[in-house]
N, C-alpha and C. Protein backbone atom coordinates (compact mmCIF):
# COMPACT_ATOMS: atom_id res chain seq x y z
N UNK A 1 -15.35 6.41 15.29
CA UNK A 1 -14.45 7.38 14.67
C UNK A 1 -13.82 6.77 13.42
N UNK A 2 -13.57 7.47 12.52
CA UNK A 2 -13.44 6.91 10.85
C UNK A 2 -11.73 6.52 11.28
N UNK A 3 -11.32 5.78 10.93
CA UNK A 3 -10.27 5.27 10.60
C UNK A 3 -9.24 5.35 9.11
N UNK A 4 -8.33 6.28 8.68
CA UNK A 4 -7.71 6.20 7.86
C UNK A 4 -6.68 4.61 7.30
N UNK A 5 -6.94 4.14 6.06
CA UNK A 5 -6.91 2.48 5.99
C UNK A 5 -6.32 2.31 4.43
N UNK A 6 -5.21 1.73 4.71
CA UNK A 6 -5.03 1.15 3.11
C UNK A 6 -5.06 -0.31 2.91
N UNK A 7 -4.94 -0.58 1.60
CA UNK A 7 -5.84 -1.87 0.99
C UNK A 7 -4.69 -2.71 2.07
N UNK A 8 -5.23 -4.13 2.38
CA UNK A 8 -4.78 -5.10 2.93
C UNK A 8 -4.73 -5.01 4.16
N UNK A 9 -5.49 -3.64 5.03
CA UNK A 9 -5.48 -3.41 6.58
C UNK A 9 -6.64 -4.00 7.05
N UNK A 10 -6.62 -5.00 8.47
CA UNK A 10 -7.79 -5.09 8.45
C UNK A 10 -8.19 -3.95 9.27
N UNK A 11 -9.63 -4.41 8.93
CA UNK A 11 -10.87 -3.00 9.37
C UNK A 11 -11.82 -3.45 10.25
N UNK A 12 -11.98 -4.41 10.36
CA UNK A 12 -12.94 -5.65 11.61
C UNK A 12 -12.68 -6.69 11.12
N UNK A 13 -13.73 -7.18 11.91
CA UNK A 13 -14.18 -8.84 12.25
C UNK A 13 -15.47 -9.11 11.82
N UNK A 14 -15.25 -10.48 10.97
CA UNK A 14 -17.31 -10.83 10.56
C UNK A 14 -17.59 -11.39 11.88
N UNK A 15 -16.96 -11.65 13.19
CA UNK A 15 -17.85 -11.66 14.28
C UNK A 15 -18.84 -10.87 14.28
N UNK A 16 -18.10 -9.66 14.35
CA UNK A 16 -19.31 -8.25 15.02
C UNK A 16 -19.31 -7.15 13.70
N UNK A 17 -18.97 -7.20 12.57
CA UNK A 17 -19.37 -6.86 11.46
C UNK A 17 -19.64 -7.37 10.00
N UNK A 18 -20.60 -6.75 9.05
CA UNK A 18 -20.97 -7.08 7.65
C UNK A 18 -20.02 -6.39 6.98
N UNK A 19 -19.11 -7.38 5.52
CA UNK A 19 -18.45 -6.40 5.20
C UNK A 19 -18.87 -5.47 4.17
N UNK A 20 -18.58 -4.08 3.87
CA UNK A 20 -19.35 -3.81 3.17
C UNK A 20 -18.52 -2.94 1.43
N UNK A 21 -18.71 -1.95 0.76
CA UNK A 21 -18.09 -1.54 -0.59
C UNK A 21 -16.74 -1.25 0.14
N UNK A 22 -15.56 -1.46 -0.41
CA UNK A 22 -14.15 -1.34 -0.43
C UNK A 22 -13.89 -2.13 0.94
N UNK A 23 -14.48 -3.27 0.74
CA UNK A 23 -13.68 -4.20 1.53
C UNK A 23 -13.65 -5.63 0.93
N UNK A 24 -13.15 -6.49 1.84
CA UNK A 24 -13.12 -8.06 1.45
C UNK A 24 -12.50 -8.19 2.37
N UNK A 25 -13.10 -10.05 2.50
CA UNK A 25 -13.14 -11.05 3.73
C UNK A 25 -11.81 -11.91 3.33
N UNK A 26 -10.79 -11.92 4.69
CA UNK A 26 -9.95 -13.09 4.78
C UNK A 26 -10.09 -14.13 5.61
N UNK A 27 -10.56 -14.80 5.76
CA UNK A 27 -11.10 -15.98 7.14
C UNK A 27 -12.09 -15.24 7.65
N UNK A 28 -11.55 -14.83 9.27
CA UNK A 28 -12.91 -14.01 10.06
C UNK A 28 -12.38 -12.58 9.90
N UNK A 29 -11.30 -11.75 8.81
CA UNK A 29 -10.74 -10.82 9.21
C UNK A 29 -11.72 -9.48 7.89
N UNK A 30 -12.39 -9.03 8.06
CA UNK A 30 -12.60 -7.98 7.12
C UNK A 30 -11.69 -6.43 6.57
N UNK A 31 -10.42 -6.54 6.09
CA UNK A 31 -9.54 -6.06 5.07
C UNK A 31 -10.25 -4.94 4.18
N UNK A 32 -9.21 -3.66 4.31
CA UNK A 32 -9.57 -3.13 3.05
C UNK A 32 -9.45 -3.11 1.83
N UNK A 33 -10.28 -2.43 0.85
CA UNK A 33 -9.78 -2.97 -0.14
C UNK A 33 -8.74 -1.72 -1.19
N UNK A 34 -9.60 -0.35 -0.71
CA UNK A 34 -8.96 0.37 -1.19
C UNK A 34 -8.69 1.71 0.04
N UNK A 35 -7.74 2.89 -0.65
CA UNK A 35 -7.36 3.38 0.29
C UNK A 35 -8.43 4.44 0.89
N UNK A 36 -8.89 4.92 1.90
CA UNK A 36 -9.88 5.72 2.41
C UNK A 36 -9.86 5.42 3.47
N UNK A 37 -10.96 5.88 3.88
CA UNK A 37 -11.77 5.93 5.90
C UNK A 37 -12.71 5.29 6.16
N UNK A 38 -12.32 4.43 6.96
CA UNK A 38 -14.09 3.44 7.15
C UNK A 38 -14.92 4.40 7.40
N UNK A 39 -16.07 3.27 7.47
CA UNK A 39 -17.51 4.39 7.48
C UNK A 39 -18.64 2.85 7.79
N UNK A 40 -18.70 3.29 9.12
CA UNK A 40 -19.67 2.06 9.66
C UNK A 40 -21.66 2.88 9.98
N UNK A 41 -21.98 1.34 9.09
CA UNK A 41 -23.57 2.16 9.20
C UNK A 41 -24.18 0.94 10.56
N UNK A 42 -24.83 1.56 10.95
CA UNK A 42 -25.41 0.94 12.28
C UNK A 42 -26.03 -0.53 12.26
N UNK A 43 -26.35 -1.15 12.95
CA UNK A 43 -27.50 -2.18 12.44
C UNK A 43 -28.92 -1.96 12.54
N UNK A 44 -29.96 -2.15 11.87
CA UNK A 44 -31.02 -2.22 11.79
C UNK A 44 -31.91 -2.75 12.44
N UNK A 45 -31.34 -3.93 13.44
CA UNK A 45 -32.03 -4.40 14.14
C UNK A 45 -31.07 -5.20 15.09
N UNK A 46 -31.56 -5.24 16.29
CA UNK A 46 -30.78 -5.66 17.21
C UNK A 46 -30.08 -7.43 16.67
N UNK A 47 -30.56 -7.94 15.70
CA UNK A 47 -30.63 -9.28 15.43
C UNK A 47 -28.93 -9.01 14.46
N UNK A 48 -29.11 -7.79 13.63
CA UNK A 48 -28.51 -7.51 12.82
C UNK A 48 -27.27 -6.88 13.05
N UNK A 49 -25.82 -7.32 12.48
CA UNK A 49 -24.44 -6.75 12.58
C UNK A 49 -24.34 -5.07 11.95
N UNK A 50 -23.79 -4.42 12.70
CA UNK A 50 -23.20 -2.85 12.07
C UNK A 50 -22.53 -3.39 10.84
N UNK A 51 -22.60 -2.77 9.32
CA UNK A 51 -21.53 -2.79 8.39
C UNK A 51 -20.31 -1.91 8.22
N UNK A 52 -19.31 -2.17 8.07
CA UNK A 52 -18.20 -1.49 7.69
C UNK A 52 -17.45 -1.40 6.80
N UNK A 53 -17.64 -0.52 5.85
CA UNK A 53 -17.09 0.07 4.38
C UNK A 53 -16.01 0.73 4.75
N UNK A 54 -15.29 1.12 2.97
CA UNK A 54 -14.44 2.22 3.05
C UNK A 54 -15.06 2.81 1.45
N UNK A 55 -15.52 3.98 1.79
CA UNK A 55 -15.71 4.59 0.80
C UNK A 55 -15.28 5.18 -0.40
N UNK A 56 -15.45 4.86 -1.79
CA UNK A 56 -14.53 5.65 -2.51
C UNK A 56 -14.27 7.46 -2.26
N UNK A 57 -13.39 8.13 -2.06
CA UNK A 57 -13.41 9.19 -2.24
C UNK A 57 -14.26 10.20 -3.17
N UNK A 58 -14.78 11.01 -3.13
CA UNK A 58 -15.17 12.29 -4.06
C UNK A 58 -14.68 12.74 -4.87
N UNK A 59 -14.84 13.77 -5.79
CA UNK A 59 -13.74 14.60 -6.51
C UNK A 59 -12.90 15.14 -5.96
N UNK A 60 -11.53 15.29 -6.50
CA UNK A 60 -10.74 15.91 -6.08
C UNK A 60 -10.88 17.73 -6.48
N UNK A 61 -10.86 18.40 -5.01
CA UNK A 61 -11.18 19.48 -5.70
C UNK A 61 -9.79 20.27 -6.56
N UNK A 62 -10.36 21.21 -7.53
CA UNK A 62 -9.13 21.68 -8.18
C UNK A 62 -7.89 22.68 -8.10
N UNK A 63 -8.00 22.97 -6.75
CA UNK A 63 -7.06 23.80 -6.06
C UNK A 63 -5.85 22.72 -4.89
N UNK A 64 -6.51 21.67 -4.88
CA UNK A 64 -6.04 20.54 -3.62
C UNK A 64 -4.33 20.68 -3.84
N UNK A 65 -4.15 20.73 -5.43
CA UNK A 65 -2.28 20.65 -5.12
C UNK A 65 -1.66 21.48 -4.69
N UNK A 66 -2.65 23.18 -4.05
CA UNK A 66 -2.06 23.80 -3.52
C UNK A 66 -1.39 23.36 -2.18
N UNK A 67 -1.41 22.46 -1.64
CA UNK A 67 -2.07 22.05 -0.34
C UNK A 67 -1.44 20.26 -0.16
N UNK A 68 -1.16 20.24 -1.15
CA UNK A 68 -0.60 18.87 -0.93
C UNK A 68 1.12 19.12 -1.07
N UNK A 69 1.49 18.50 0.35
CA UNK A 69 2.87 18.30 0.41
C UNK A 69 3.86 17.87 -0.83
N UNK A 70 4.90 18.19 -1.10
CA UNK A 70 6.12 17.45 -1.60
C UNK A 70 6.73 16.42 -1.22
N UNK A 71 7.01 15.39 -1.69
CA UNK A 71 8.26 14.29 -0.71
C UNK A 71 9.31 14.85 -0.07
N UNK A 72 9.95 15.02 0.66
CA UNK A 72 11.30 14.99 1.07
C UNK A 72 12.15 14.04 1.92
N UNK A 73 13.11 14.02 1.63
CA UNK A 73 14.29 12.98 1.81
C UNK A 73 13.52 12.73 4.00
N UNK A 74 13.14 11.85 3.53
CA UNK A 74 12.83 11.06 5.04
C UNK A 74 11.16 10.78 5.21
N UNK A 75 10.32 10.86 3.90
CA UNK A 75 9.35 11.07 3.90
C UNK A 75 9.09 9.37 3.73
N UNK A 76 7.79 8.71 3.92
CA UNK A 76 7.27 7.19 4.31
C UNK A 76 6.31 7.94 2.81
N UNK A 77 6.45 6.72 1.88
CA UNK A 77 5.56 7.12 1.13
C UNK A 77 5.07 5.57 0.64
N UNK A 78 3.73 5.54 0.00
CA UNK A 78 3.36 4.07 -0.65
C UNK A 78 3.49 4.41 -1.86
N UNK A 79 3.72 3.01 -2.69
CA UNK A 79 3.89 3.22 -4.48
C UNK A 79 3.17 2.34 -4.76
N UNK A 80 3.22 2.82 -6.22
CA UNK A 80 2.51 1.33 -7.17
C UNK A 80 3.75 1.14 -8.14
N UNK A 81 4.47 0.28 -8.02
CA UNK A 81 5.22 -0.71 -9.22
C UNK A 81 4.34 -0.58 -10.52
N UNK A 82 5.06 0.14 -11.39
CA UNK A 82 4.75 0.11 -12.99
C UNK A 82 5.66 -0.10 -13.74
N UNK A 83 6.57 -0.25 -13.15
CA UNK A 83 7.85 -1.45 -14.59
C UNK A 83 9.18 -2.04 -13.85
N UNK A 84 9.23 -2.95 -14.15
CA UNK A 84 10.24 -3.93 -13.03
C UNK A 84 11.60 -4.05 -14.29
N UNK A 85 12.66 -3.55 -14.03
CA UNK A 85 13.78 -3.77 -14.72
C UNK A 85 14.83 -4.47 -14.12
N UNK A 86 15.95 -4.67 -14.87
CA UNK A 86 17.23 -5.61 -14.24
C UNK A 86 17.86 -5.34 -13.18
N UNK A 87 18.34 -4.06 -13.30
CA UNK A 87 18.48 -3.01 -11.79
C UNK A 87 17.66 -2.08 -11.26
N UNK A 88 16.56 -1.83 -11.87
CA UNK A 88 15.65 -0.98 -10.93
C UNK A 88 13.97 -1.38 -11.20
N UNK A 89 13.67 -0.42 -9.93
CA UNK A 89 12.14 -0.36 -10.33
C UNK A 89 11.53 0.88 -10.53
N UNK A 90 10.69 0.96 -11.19
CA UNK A 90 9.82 2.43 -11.14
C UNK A 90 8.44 2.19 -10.71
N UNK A 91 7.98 3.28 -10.18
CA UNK A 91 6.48 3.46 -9.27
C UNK A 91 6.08 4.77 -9.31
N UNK A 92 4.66 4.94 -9.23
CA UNK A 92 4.09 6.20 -8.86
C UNK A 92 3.71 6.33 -7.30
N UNK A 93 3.98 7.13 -6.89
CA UNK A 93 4.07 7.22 -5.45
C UNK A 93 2.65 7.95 -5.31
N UNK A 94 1.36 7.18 -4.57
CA UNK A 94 0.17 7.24 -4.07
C UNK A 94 0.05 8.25 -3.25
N UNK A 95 1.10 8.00 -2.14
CA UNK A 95 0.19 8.41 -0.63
C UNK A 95 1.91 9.25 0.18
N UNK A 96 2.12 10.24 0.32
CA UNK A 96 3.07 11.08 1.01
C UNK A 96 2.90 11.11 2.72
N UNK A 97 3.53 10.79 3.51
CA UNK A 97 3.61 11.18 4.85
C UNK A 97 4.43 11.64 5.16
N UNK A 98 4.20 13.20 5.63
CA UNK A 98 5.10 14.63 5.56
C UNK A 98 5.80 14.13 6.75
N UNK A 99 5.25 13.56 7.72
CA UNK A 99 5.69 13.49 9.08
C UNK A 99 6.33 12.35 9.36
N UNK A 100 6.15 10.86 8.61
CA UNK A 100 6.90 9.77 8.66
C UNK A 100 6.59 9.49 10.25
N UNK A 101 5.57 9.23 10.49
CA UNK A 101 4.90 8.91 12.20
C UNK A 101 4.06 7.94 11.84
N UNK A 102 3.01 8.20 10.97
CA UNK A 102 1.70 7.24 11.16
C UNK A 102 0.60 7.25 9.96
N UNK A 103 0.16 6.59 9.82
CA UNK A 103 -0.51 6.06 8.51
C UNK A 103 -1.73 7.01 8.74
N UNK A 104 -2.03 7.58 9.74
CA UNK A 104 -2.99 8.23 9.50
C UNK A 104 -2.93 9.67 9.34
N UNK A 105 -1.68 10.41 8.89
CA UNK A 105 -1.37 10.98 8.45
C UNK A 105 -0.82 11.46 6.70
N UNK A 106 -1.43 10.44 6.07
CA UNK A 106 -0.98 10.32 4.67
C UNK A 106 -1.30 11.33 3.82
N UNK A 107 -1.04 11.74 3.06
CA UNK A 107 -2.07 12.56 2.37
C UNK A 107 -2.17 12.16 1.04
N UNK A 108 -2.82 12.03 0.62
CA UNK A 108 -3.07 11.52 -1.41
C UNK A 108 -2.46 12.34 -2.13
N UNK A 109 -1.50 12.12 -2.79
CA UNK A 109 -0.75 12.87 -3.88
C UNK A 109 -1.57 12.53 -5.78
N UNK A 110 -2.34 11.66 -5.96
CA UNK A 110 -2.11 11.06 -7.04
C UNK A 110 -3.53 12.21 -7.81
N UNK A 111 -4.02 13.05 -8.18
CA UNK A 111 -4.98 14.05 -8.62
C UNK A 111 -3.64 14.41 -9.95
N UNK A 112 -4.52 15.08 -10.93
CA UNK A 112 -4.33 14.82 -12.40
C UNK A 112 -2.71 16.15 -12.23
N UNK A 113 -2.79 17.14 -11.90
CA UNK A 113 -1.74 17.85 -11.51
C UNK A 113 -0.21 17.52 -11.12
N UNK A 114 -0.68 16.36 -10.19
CA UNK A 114 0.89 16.26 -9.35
C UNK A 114 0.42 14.99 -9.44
N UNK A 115 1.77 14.17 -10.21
CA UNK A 115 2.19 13.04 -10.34
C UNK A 115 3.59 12.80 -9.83
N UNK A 116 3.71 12.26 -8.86
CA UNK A 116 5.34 12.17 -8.34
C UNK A 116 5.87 10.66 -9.08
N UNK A 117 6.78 10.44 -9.37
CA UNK A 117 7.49 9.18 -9.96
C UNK A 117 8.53 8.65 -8.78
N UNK A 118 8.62 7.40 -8.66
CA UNK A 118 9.75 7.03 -7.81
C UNK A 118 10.85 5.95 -8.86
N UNK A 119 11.98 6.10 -8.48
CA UNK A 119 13.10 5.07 -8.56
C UNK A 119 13.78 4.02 -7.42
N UNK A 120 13.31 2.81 -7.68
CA UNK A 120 13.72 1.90 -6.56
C UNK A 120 15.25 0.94 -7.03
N UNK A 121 16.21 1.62 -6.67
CA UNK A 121 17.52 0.84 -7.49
C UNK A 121 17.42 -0.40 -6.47
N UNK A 122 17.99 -1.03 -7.32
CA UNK A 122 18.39 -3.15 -6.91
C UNK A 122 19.07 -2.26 -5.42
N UNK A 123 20.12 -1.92 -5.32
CA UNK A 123 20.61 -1.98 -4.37
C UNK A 123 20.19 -1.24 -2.89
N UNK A 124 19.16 -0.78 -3.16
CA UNK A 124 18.29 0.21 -2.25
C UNK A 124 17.44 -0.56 -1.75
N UNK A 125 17.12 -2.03 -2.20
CA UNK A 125 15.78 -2.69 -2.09
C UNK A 125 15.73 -3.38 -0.77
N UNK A 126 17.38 -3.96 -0.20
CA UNK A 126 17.69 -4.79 0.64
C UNK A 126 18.52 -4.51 1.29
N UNK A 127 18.92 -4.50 3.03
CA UNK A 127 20.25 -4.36 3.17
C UNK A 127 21.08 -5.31 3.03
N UNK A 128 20.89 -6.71 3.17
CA UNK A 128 21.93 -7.83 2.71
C UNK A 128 21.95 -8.26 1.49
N UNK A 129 22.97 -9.05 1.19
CA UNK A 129 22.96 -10.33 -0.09
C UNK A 129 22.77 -9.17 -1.48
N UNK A 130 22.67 -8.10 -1.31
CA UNK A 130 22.83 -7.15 -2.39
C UNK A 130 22.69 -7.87 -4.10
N UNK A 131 23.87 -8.43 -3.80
CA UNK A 131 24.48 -8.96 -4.91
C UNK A 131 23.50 -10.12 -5.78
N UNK A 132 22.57 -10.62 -4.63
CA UNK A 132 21.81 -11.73 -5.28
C UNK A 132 20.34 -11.73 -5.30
N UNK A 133 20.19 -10.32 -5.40
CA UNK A 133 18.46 -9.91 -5.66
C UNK A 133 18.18 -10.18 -7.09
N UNK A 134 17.47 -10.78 -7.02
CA UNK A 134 16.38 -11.27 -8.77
C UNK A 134 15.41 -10.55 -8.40
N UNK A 135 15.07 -9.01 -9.35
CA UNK A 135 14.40 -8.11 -9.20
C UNK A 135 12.47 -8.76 -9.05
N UNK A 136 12.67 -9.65 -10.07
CA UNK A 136 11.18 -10.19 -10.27
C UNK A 136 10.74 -10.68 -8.82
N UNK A 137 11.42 -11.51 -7.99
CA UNK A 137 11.29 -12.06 -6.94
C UNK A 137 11.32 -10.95 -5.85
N UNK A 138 11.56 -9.56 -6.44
CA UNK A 138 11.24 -8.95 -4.63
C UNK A 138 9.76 -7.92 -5.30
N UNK A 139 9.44 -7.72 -6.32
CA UNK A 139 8.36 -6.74 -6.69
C UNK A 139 8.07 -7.05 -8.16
N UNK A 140 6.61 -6.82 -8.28
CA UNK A 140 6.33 -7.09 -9.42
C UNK A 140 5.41 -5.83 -9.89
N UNK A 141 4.79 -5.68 -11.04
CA UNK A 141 3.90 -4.78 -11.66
C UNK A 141 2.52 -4.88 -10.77
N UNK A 142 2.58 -3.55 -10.57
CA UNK A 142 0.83 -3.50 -9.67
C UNK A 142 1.20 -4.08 -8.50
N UNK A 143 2.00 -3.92 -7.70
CA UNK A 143 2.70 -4.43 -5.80
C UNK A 143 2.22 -2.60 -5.49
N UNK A 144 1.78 -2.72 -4.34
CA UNK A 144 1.85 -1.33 -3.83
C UNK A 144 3.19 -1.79 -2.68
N UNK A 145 3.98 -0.52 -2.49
CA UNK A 145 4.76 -0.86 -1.77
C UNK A 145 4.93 0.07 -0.59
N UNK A 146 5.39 -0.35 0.10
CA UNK A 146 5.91 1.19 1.42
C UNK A 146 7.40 1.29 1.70
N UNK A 147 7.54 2.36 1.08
CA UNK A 147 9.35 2.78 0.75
C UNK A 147 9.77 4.35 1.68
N UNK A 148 11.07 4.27 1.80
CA UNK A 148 11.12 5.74 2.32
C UNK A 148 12.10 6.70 1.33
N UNK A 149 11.91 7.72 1.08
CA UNK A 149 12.81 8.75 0.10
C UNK A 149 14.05 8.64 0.51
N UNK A 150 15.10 8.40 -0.20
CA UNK A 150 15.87 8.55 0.30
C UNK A 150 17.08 10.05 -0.69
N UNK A 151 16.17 10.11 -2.10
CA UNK A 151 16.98 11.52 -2.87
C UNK A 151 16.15 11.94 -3.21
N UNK A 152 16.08 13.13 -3.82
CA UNK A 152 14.79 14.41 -4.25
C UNK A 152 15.21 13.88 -5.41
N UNK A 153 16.21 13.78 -6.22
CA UNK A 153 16.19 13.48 -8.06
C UNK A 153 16.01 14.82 -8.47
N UNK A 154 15.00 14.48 -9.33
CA UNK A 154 14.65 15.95 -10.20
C UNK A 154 13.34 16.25 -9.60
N UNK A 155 12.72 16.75 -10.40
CA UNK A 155 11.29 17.80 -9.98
C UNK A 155 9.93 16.61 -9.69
N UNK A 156 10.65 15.63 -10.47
CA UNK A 156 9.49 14.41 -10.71
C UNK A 156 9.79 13.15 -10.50
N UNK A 157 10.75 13.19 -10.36
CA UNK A 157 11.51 12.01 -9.77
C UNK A 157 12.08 11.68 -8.17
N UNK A 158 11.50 10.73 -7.51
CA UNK A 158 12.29 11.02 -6.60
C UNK A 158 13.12 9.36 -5.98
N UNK A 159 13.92 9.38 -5.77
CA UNK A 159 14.73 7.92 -5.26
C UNK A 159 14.27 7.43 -4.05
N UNK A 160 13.84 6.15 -3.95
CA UNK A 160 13.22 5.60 -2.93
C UNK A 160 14.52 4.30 -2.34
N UNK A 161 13.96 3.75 -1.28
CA UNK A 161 14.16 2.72 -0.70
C UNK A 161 13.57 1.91 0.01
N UNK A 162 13.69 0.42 0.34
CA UNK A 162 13.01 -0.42 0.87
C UNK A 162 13.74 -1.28 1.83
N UNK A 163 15.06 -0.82 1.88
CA UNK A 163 15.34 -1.29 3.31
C UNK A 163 15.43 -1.34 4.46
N UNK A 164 15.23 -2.74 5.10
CA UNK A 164 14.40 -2.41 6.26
C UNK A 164 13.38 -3.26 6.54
N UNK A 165 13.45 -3.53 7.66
CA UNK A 165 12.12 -4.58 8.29
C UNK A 165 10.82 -3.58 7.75
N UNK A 166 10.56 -2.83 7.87
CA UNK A 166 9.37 -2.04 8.19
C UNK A 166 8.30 -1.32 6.25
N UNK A 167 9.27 -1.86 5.66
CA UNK A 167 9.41 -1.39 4.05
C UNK A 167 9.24 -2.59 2.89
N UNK A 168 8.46 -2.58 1.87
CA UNK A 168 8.19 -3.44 0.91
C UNK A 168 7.09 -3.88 0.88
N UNK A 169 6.52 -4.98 0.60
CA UNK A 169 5.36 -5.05 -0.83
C UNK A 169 4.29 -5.26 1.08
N UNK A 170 3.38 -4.31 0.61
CA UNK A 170 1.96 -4.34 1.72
C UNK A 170 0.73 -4.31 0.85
N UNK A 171 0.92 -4.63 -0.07
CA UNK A 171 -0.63 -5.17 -0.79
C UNK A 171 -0.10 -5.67 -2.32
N UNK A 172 -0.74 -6.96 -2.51
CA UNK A 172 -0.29 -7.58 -3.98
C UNK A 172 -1.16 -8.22 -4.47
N UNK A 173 -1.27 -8.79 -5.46
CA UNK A 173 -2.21 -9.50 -6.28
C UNK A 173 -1.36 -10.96 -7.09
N UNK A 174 -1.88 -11.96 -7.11
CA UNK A 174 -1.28 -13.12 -7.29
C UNK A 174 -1.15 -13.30 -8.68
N UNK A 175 -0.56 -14.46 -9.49
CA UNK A 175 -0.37 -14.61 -10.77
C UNK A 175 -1.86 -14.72 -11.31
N UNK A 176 -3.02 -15.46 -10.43
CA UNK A 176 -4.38 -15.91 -10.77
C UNK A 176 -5.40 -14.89 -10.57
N UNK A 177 -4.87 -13.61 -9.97
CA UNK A 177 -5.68 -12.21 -9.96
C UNK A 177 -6.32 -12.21 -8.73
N UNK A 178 -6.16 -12.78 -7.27
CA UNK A 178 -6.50 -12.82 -6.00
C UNK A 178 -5.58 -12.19 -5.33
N UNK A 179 -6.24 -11.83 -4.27
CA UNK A 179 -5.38 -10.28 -2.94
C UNK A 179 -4.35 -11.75 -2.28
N UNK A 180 -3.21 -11.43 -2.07
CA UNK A 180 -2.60 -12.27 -1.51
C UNK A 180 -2.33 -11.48 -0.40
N UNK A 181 -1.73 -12.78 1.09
CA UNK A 181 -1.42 -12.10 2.45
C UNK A 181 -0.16 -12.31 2.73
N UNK A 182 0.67 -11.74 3.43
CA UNK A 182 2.23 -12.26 3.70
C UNK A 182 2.31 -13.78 5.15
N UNK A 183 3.15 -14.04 3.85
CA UNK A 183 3.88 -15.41 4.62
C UNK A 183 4.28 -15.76 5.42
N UNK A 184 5.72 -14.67 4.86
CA UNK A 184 7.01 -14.94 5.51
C UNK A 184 7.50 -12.63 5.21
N UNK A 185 8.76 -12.69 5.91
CA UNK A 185 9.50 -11.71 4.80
C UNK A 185 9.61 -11.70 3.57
N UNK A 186 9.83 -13.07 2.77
CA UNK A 186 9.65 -13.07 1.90
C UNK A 186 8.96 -13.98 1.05
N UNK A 187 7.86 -13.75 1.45
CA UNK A 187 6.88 -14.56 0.34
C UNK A 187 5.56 -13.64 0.74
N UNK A 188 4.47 -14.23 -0.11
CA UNK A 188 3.23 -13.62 0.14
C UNK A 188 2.55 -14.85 -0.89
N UNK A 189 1.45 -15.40 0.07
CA UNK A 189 0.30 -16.44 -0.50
C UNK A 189 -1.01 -15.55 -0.94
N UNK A 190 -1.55 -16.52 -1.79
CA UNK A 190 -3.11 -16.48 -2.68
C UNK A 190 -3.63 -16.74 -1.63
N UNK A 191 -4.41 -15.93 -1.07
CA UNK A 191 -5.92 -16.33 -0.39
C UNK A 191 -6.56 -17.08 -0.45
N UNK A 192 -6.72 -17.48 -1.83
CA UNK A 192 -7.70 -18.21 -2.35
C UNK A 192 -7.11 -19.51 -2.68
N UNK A 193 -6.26 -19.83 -3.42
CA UNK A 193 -5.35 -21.08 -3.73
C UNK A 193 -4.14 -21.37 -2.81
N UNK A 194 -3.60 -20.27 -1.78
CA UNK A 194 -2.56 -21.16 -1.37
C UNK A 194 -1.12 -20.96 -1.44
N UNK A 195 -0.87 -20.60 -3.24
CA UNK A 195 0.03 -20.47 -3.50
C UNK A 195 0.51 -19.36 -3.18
N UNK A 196 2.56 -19.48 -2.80
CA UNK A 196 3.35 -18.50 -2.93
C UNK A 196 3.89 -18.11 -4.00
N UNK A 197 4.50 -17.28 -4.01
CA UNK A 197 5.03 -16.24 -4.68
C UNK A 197 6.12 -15.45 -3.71
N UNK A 198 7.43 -15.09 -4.39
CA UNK A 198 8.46 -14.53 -3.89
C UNK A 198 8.31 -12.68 -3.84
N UNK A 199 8.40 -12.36 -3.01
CA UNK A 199 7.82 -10.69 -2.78
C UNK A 199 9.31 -10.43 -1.32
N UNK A 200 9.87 -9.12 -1.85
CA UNK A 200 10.03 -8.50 -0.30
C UNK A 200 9.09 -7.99 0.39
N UNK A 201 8.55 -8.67 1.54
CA UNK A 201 7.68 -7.96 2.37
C UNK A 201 7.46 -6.78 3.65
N UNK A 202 6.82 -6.10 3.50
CA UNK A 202 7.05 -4.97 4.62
C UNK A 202 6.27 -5.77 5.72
N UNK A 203 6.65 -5.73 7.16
CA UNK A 203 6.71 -5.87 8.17
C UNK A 203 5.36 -5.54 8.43
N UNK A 204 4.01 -6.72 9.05
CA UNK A 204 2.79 -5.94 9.14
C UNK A 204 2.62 -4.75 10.53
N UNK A 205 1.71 -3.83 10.01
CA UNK A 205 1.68 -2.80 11.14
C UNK A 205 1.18 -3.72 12.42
C-alpha cells in the first residue's frame, strides 16, 4: 500500500530494498527525497531486492484549487524558509493538513493559483529563552519546516509557529549542499561530513 512521505522520512531498508528515483541512502536507512507516495516495483528474480521509489507527481490539474483546502488557525502545515530576518521568518507553505492528525492527510497547496505565504515571528519560534534566539541558528533559507497556524493575517498571509517539541526544521541541507539528519533538538549533522549546524528541530515522527 503506497505510503504518503516527505523528504527525510524513511521509506525502507537496503536490507530488503533497492533504493530507487526520489530517494537516498542514510547508512542502512532508505529516506525520501521528495514529497509523494512510494511506489515499490517487485523483484525480478528471487535473487533480486523489490525497489522503492517516490515518484514525482503529474500535472497538476487546472481546476485542483477548487478543492484544495485553506489554512486555518490550528492547521499542521510544512514550509520552505525563503528569507531569514532579525525578527522574523518568511516561508511558502507546501503542504496543508485540514485535520492536524496525520501526515497522511496533507494535501499540496503549492500549484501556480494558490500560493499561501507564512510569517514565523522570533517570538513564535520557541517557548523558552525568547529573548536569546539568533534567528540564523534556528532556520535558514531552503529548511522545510513543520509549523502550526496560529493567525489567518490577510488573504495570503498567514502567521505560523514552531513551538513545541513536535515543530521545526524536518528536512535541511548543509552549508556543503548534503541532506543533513537531526542530532539533537538543536542541531542537525551532514551526512556526509559530520558536521553540525545549529537548527530548531522538530521532534522525529
Amino acid at each position: 500500500m503506497a505510503t504518503f512521505v516527505v523528504p527525510g522520512q524513511v521509506v525502507g531498508s537496503t536490507a530488503t530494498h533497492l533504493p530507487g528515483p526520489g530517494t537516498h541512502v542514510y547508512e542502512t536507512n532508505i529516506l525520501a527525497s521528495i514529497i509523494g507516495r512510494t511506489f515499490t516495483i517487485p523483484a525480478a528474480t528471487k535473487n533480486d531486492k523489490p525497489t522503492i521509489s517516490v515518484p514525482r507527481p503529474g500535472p497538476t490539474p487546472s481546476n485542483i484549487s477548487a478543492a484544495t483546502p485553506l489554512p486555518k488557525v490550528g492547521s499542521v502545515v510544512l514550509c520552505r524558509v525563503t528569507r531569514v530576518q532579525q525578527r522574523q521568518v518568511s516561508a511558502s507553505i507546501l503542504l496543508i493538513d485540514p485535520s492536524s492528525e496525520d501526515v497522511t492527510s496533507y494535501t499540496t497547496a503549492t500549484n501556480d493559483e494558490i500560493q499561501f505565504q507564512a510569517v514565523l515571528r522570533r517570538e513564535d519560534i520557541r517557548t523558552h529563552e525568547k529573548d536569546k534566539i539568533v534567528m540564523n541558528e534556528m532556520y535558514r533559507v531552503g529548511d522545510i519546516i513543520r509549523a502550526a497556524v496560529i493567525s489567518l493575517g490577510d488573504e495570503r498571509n498567514y502567521y505560523v509557529s514552531t513551538a513545541g517539541n513536535d515543530f521545526g526544521v524536518v528536512v535541511a541541507t548543509s552549508g556543503a549542499g548534503n541532506a543533513m539528519v537531526p542530532a539533537s533538538w538543536r542541531e542537525m549533522k551532514d551526512a556526509v561530513t559530520g558536521q553540525g549546524e545549529s537548527r530548531k528541530v522538530a521532534k522525529p515522527s
